[in-house]
N, C-alpha and C. Protein backbone atom coordinates (compact mmCIF):
# COMPACT_ATOMS: atom_id res chain seq x y z
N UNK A 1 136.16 76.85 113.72
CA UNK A 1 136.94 75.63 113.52
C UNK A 1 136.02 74.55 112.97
N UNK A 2 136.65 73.97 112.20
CA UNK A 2 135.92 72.80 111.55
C UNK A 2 136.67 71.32 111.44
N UNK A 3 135.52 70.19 111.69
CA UNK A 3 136.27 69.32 111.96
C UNK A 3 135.57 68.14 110.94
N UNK A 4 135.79 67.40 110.27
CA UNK A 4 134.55 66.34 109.19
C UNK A 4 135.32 65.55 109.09
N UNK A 5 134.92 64.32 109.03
CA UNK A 5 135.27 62.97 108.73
C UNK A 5 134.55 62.24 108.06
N UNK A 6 134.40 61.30 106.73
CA UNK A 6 133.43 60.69 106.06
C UNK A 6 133.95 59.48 105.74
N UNK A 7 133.09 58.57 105.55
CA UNK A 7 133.72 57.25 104.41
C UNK A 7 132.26 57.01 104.38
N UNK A 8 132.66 55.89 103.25
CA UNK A 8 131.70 54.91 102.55
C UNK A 8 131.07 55.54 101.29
N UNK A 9 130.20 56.12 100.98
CA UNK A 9 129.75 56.42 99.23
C UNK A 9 129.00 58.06 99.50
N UNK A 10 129.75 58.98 98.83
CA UNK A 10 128.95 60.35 98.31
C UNK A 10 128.30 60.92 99.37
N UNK A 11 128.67 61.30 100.28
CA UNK A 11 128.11 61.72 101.19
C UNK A 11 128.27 63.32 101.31
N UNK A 12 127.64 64.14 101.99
CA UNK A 12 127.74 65.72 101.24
C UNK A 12 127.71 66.02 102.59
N UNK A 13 128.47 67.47 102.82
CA UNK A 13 128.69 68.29 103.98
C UNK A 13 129.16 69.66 104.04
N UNK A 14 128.23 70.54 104.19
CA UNK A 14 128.53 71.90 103.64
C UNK A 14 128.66 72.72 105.09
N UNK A 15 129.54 73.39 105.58
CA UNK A 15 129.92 74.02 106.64
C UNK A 15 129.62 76.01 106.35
N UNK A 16 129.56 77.12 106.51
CA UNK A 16 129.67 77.91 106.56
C UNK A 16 129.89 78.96 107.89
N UNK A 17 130.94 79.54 108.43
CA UNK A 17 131.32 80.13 109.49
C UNK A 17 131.69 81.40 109.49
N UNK A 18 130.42 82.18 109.97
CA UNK A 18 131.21 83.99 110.11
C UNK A 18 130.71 84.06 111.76
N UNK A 19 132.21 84.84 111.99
CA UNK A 19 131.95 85.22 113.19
C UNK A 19 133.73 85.03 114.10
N UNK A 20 132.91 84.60 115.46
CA UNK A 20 134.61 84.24 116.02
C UNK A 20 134.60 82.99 116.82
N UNK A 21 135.05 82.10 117.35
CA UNK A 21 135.71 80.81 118.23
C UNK A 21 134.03 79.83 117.43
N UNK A 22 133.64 80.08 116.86
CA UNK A 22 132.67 78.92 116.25
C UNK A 22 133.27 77.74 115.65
N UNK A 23 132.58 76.23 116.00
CA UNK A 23 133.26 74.90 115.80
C UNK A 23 131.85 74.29 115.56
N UNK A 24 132.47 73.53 114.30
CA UNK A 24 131.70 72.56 113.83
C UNK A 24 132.00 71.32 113.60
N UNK A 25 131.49 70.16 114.19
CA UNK A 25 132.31 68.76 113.51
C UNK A 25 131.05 67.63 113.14
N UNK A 26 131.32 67.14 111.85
CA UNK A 26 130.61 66.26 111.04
C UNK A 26 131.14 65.34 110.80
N UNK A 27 130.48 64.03 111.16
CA UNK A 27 131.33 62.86 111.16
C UNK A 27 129.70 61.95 110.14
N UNK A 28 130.50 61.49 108.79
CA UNK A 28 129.28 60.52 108.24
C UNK A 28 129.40 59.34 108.04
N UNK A 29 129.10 58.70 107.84
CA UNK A 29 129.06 57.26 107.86
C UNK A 29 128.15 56.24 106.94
N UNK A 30 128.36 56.08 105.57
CA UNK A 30 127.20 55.49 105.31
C UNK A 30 127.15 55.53 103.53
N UNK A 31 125.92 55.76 103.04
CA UNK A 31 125.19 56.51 101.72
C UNK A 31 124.37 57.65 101.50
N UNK A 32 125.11 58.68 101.07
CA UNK A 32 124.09 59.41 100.89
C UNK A 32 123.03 60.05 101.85
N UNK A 33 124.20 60.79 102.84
CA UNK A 33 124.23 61.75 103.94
C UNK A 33 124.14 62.75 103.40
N UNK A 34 123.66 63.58 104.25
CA UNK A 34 124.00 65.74 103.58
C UNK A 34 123.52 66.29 105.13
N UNK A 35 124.43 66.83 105.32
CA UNK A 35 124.41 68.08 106.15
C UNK A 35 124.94 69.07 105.57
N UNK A 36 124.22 70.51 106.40
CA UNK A 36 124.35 71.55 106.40
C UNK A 36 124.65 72.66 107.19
N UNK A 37 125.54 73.29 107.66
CA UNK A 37 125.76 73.71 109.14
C UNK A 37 125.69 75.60 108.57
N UNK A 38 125.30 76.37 109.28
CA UNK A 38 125.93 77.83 108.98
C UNK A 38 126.26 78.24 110.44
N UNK A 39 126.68 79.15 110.75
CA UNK A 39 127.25 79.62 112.37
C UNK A 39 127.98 80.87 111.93
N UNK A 40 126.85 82.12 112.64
CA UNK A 40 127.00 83.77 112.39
C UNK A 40 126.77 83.61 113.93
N UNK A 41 127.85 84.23 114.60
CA UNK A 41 128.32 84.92 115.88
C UNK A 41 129.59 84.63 116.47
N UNK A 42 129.20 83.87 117.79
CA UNK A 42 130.87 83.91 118.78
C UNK A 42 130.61 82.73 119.49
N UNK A 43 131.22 81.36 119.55
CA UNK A 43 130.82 80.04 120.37
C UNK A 43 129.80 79.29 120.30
N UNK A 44 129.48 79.36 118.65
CA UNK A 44 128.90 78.62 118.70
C UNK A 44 129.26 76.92 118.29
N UNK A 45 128.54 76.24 118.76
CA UNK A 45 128.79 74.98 119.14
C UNK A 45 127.91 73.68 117.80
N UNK A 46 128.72 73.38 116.93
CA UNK A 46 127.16 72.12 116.31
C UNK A 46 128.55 70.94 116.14
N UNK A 47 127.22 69.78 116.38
CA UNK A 47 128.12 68.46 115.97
C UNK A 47 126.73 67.60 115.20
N UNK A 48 127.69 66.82 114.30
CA UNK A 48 126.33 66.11 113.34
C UNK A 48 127.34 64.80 113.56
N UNK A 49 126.69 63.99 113.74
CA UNK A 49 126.64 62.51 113.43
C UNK A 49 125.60 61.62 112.50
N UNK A 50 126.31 61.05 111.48
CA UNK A 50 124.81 60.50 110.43
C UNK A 50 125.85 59.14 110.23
N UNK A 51 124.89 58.06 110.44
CA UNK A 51 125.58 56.92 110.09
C UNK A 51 124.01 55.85 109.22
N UNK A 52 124.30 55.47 108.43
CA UNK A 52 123.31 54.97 107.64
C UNK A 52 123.51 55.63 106.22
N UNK A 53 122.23 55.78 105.43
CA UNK A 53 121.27 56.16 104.62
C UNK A 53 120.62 57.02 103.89
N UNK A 54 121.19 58.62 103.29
CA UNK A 54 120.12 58.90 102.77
C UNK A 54 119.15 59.70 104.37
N UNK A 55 120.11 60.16 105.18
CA UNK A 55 119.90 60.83 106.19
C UNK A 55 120.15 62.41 105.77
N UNK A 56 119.49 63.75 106.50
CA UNK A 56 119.66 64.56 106.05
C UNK A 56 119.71 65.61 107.30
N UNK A 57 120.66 66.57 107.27
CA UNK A 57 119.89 67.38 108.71
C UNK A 57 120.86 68.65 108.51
N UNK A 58 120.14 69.88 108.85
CA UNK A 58 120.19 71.45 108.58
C UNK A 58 120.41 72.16 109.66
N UNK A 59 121.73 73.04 109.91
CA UNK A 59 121.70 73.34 111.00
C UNK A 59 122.02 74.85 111.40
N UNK A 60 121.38 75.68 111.93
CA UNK A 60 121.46 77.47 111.85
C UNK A 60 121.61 77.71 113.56
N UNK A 61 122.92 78.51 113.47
CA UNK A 61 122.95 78.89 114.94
C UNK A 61 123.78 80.66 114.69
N UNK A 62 122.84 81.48 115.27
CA UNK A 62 122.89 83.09 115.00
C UNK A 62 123.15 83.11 116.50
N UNK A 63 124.25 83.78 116.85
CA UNK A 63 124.24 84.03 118.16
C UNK A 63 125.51 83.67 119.04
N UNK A 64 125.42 83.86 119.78
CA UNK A 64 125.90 83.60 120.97
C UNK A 64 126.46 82.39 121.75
N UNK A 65 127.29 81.64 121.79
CA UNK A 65 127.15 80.36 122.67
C UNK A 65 126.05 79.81 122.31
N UNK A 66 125.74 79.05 121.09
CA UNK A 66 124.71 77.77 121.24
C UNK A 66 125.10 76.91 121.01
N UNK A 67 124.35 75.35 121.40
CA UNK A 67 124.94 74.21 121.07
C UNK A 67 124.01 73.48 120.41
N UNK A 68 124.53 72.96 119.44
CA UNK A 68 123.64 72.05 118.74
C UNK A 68 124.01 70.66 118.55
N UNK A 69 123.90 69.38 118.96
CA UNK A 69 123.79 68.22 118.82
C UNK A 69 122.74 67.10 117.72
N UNK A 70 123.27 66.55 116.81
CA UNK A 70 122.48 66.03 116.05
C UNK A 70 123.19 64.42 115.74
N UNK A 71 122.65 63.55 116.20
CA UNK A 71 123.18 61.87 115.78
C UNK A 71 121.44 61.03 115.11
N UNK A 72 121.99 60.78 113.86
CA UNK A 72 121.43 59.90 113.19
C UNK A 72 121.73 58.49 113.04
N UNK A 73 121.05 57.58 112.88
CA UNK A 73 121.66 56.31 113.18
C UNK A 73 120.45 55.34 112.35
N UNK A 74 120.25 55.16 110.98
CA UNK A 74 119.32 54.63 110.02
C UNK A 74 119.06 54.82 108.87
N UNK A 75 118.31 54.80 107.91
CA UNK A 75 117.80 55.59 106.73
C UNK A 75 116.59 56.63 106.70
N UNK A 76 116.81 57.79 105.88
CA UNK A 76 115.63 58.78 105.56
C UNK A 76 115.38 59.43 106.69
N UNK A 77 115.98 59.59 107.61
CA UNK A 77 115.39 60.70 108.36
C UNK A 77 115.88 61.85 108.04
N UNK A 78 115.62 62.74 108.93
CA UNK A 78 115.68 64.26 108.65
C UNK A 78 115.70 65.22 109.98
N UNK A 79 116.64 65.68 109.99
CA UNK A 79 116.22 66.75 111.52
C UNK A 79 117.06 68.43 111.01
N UNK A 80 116.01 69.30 111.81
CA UNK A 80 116.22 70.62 111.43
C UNK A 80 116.49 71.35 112.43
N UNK A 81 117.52 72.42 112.81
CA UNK A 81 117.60 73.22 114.09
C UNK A 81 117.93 74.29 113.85
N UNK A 82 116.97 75.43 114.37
CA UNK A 82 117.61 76.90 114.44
C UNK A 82 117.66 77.44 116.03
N UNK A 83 118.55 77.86 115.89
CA UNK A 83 119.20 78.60 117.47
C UNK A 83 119.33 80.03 117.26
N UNK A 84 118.64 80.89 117.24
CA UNK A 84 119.04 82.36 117.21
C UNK A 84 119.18 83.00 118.69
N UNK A 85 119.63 83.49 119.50
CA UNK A 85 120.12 84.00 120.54
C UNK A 85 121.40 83.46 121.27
N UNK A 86 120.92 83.18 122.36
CA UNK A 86 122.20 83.31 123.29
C UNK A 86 122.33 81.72 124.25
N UNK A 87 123.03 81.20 124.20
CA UNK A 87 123.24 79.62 125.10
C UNK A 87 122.13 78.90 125.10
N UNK A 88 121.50 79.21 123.71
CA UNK A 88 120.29 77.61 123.57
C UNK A 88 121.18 76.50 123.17
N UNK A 89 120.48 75.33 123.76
CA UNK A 89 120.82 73.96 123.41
C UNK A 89 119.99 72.92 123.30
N UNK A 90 120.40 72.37 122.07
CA UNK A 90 119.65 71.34 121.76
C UNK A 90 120.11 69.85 121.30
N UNK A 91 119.90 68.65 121.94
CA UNK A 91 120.06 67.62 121.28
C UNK A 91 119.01 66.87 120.47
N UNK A 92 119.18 66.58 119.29
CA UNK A 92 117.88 65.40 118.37
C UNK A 92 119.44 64.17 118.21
N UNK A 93 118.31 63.15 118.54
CA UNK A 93 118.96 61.66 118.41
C UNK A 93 117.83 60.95 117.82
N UNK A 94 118.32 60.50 116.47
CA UNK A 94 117.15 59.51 115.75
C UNK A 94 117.62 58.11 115.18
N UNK A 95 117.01 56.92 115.84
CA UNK A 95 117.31 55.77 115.54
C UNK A 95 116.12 54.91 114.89
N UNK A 96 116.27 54.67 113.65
CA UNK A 96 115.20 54.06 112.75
C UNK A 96 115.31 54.71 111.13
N UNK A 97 113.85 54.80 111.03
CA UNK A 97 113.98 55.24 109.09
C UNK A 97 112.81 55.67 109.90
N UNK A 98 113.14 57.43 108.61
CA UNK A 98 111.86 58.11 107.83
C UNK A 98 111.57 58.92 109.53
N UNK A 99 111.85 59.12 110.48
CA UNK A 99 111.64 59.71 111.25
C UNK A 99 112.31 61.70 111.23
N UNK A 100 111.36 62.29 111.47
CA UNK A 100 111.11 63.86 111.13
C UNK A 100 111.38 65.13 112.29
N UNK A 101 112.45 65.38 112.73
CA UNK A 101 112.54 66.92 113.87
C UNK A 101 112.98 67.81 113.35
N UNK A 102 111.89 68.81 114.14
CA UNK A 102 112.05 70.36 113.22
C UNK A 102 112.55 71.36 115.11
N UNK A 103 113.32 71.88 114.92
CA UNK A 103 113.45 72.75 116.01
C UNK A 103 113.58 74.34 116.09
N UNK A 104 113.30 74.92 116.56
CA UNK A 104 113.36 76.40 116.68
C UNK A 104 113.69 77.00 117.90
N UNK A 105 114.99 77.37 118.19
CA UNK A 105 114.81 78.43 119.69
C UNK A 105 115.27 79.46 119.34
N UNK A 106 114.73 80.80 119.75
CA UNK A 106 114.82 82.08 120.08
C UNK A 106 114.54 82.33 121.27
N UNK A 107 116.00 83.28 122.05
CA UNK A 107 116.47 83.81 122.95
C UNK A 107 117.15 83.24 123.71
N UNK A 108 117.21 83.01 124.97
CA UNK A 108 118.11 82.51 126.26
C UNK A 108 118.08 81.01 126.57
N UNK A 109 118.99 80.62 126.62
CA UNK A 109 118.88 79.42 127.21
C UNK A 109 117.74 78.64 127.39
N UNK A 110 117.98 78.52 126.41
CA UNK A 110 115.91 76.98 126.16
C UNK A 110 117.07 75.73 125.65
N UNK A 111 115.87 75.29 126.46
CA UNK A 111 116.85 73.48 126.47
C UNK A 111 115.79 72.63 125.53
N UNK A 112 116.32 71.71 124.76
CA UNK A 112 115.62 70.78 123.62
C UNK A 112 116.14 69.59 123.94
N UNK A 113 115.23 68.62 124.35
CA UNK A 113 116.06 67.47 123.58
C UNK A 113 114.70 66.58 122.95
N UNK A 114 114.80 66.08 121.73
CA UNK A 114 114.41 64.98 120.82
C UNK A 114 114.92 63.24 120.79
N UNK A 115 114.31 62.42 121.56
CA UNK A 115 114.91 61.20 121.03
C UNK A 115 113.57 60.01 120.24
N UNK A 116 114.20 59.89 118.72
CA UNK A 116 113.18 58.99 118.16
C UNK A 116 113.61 57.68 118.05
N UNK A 117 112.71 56.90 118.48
CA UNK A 117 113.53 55.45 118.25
C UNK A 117 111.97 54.62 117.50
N UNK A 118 112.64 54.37 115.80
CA UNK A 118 111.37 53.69 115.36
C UNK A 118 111.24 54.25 113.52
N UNK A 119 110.61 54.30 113.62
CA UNK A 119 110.10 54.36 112.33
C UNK A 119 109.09 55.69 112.07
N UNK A 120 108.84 56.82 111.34
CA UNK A 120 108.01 57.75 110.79
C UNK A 120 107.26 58.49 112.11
N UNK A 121 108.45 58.37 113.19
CA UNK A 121 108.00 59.70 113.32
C UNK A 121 108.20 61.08 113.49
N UNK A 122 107.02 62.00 114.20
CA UNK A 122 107.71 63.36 114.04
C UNK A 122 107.55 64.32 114.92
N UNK A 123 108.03 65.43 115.13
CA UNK A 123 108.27 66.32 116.01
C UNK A 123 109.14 67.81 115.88
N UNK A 124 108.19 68.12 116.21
CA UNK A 124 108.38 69.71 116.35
C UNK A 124 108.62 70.46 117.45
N UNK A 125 109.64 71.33 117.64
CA UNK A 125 109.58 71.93 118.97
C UNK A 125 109.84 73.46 118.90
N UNK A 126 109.32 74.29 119.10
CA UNK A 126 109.46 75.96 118.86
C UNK A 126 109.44 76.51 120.19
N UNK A 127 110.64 77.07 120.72
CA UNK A 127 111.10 78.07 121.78
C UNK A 127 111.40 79.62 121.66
N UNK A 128 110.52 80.25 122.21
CA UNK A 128 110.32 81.62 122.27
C UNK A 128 110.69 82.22 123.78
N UNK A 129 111.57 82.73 124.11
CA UNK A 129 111.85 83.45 125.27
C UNK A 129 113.31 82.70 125.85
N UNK A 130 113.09 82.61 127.54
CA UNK A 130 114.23 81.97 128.19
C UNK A 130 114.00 80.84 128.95
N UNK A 131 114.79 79.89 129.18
CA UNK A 131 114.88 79.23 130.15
C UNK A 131 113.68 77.90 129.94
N UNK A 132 112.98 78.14 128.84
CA UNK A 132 112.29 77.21 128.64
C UNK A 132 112.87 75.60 128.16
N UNK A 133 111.81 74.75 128.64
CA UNK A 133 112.15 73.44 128.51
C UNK A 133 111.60 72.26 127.79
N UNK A 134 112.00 71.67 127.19
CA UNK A 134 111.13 70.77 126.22
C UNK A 134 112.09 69.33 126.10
N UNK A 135 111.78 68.58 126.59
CA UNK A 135 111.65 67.22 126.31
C UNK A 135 110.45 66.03 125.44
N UNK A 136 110.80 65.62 125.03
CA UNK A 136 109.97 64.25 123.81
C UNK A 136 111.06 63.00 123.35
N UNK A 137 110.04 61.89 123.88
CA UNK A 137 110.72 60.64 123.63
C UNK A 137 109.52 60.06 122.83
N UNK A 138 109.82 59.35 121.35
CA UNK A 138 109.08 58.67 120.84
C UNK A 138 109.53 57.81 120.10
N UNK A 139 108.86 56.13 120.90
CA UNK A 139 109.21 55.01 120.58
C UNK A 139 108.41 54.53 119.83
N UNK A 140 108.24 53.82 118.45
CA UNK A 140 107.44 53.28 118.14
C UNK A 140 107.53 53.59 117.06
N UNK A 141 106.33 54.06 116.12
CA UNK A 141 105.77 53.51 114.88
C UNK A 141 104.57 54.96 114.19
N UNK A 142 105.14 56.48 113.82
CA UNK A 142 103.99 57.14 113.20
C UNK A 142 103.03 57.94 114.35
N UNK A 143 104.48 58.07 115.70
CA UNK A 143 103.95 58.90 116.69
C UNK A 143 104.14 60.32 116.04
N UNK A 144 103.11 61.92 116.12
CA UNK A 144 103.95 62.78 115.97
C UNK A 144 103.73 63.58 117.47
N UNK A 145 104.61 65.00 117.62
CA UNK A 145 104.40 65.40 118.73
C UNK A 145 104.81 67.18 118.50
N UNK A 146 103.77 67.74 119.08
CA UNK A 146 104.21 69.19 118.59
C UNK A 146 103.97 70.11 120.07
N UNK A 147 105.70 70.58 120.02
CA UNK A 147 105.54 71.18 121.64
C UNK A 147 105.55 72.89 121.01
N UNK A 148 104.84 73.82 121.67
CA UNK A 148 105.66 74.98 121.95
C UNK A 148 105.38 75.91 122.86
N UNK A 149 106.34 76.93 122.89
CA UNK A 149 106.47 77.65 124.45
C UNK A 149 106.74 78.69 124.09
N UNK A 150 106.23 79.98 124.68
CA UNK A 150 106.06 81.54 124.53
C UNK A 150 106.18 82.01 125.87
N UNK A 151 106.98 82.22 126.73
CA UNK A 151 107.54 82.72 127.49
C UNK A 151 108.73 82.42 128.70
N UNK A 152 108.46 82.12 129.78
CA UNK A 152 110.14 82.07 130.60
C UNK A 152 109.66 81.03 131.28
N UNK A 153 110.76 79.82 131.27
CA UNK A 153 111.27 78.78 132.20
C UNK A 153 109.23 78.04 132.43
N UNK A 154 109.07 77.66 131.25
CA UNK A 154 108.26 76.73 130.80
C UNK A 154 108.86 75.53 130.91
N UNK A 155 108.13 74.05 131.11
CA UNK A 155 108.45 72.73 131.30
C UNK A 155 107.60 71.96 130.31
N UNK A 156 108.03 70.82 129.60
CA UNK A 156 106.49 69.85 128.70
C UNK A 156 108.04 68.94 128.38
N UNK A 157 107.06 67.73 129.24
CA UNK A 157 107.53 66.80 128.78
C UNK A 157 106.86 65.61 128.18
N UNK A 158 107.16 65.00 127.19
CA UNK A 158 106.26 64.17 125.91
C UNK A 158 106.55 63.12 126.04
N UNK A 159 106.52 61.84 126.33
CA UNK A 159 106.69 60.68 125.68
C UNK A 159 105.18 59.56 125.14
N UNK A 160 105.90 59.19 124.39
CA UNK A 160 105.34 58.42 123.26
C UNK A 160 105.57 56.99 122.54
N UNK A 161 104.78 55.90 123.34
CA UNK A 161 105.57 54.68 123.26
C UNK A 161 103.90 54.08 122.30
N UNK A 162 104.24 53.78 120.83
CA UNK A 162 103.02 52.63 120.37
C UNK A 162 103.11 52.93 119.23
N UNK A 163 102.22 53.37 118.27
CA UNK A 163 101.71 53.54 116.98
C UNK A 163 100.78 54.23 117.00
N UNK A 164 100.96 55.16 115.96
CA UNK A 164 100.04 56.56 115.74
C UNK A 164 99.32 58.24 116.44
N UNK A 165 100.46 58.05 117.72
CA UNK A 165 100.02 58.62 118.77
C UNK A 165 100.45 60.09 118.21
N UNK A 166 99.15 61.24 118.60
CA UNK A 166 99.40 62.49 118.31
C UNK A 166 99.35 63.47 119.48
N UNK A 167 100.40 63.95 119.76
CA UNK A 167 100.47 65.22 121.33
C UNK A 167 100.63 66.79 120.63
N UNK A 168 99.90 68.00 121.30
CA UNK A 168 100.04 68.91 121.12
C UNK A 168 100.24 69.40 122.47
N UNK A 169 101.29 70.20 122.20
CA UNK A 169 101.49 70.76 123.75
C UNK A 169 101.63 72.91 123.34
N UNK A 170 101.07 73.48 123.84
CA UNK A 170 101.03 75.08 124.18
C UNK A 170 101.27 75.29 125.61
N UNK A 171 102.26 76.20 125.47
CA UNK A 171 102.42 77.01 127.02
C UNK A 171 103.00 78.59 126.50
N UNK A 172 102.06 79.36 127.10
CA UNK A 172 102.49 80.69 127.02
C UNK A 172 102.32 80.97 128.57
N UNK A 173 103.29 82.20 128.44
CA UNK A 173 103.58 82.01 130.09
C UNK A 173 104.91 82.02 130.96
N UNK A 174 104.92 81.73 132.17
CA UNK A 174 106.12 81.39 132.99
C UNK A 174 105.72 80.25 133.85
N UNK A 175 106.33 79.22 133.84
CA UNK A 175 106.72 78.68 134.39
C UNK A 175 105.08 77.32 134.69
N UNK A 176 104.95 77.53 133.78
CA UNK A 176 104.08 76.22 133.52
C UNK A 176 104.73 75.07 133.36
N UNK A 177 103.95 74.14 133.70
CA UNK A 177 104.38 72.45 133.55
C UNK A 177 103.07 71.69 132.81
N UNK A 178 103.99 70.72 132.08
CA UNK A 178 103.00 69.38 130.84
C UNK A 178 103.38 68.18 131.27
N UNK A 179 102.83 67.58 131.83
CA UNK A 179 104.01 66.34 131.47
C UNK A 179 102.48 65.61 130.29
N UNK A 180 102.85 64.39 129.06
CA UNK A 180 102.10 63.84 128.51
C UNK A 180 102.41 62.58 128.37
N UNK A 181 101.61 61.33 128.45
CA UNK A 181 102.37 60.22 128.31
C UNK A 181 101.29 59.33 127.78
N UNK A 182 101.60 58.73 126.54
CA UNK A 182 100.96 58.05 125.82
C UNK A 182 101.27 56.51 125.47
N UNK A 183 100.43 55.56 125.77
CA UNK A 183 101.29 54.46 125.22
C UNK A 183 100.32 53.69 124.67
N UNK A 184 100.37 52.79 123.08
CA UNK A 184 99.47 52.60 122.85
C UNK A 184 99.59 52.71 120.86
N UNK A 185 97.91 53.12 120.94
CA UNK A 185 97.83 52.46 119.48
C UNK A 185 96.70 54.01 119.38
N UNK A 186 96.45 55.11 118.61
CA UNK A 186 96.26 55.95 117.98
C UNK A 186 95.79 57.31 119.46
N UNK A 187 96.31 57.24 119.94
CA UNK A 187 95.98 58.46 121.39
C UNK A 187 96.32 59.44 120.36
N UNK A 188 94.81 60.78 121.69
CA UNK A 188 95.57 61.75 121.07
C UNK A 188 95.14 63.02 122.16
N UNK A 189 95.98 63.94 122.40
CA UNK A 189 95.68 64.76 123.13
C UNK A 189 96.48 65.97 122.86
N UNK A 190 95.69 67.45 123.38
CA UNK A 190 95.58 68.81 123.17
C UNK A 190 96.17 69.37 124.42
N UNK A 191 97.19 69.71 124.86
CA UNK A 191 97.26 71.24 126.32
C UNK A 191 97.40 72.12 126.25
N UNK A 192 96.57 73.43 126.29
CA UNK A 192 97.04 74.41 126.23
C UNK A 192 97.22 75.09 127.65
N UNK A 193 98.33 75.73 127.96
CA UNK A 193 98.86 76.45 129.30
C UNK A 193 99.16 78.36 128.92
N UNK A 194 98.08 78.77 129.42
CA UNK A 194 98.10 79.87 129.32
C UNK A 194 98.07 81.00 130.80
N UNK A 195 99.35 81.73 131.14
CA UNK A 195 99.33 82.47 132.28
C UNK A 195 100.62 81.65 133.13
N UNK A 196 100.52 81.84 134.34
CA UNK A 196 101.78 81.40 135.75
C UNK A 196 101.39 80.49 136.18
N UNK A 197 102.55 79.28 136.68
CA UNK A 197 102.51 78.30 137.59
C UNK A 197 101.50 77.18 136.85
N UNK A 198 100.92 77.11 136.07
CA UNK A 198 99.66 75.90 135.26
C UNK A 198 100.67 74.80 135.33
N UNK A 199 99.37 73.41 136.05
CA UNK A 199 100.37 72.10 135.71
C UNK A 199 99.13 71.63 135.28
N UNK A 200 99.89 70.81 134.21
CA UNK A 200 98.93 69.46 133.82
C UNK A 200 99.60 68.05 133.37
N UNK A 201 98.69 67.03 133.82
CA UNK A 201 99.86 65.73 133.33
C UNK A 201 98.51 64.78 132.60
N UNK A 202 98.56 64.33 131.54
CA UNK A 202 97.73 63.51 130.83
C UNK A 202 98.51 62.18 130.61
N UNK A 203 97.76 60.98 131.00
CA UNK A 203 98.45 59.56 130.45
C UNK A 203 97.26 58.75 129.99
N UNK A 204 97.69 58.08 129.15
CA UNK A 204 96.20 57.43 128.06
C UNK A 204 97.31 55.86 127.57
N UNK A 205 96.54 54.63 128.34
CA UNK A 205 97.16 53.63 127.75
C UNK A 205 95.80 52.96 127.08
């Protein structure tokens, strides 16, 4: 099922659906929007919201019950999501210009969420296995943040409040925990979590 709504100037929205009970709804708002949705399986779930600018965002869900959530709210950003398996979900919410999310989950139920509020920045999040978890909040000004996770019911949570701040987060494993918290003017920090049960929490003002 498909659902789109547009006004204001040239705005582009390309849907493609094989499979069965898959729903898509695109609502734009603005100049010079483009989405892209495809959905190959059974329930899967995407909604795009773009209101502004010259916003852009791509959306692939292979599988099973996934959900995908995407609201833009500015000029020039961009957000990307692939879901291949079974009841991943993800929300990206971006408020500002020129701000960048790239997402990836493969397999079970991995949870995403992205919120940018600001200007240029970016983030990446890649999910491999189940049950894994990834949160990132970045406020500010040319934060980027790159999470990813290689095995089951992993945790990393990111935030990012200042200008120029760079986080890398690794967890391979089960059931490791990140938390990272940055606030400030060019931080930068590395975790890698390798093996069971690893916690680490870094904060740098």
């Amino acid at each position: 099922m498909v659902g789109t709504f547009g006004f204001a100037q040239f705005n582009d929205s390309d849907v493609l659906q094989i499979g069965i009970l898959n729903t898509s709804d695109v609502d734009q708002g603005g100049l010079l929007n483009f989405s892209d949705v495809i959905q190959v399986g059974i329930l899967n779930d995407s909604d795009v919201d773009q209101y502004g600018a010259f916003n852009y965002q791509g959306t692939l869900q292979v599988g099973f019950a996934n959900d995908s959530r995407v609201l833009q709210i500015g000029a020039g950003n961009a957000s990307l999501v692939a879901q291949v398996g079974v009841v991943n979900d993800s929300d990206v919410l971006q408020f500002g210009a020129g701000n960048g999310s790239a997402v990836a989950q493969i397999g079970l139920a991995n949870d995403q969420v992205t919120l940018q509020i600001g200007a240029g920045n970016a983030s990446t999040t890649f999910q491999l296995g189940a049950f894994n978890g990834a949160y990132i909040l970045e406020l500010g000004i040319g934060n980027s943040s790159d999470v990813a996770q290689i095995g089951l019911a992993n945790l990393s949570l990111t935030g990012q409040f200042g200008f120029g701040n760079d986080s890398d987060v690794l967890q391979l494993g089960a059931l490791n925990f990140s938390a990272v918290g940055q606030f400030g003017l060019g931080h930068s920090s590395t975790v890698v979590q390798a093996g069971l049960g690893n916690v680490s929490t870094v904060t740098q003002f």
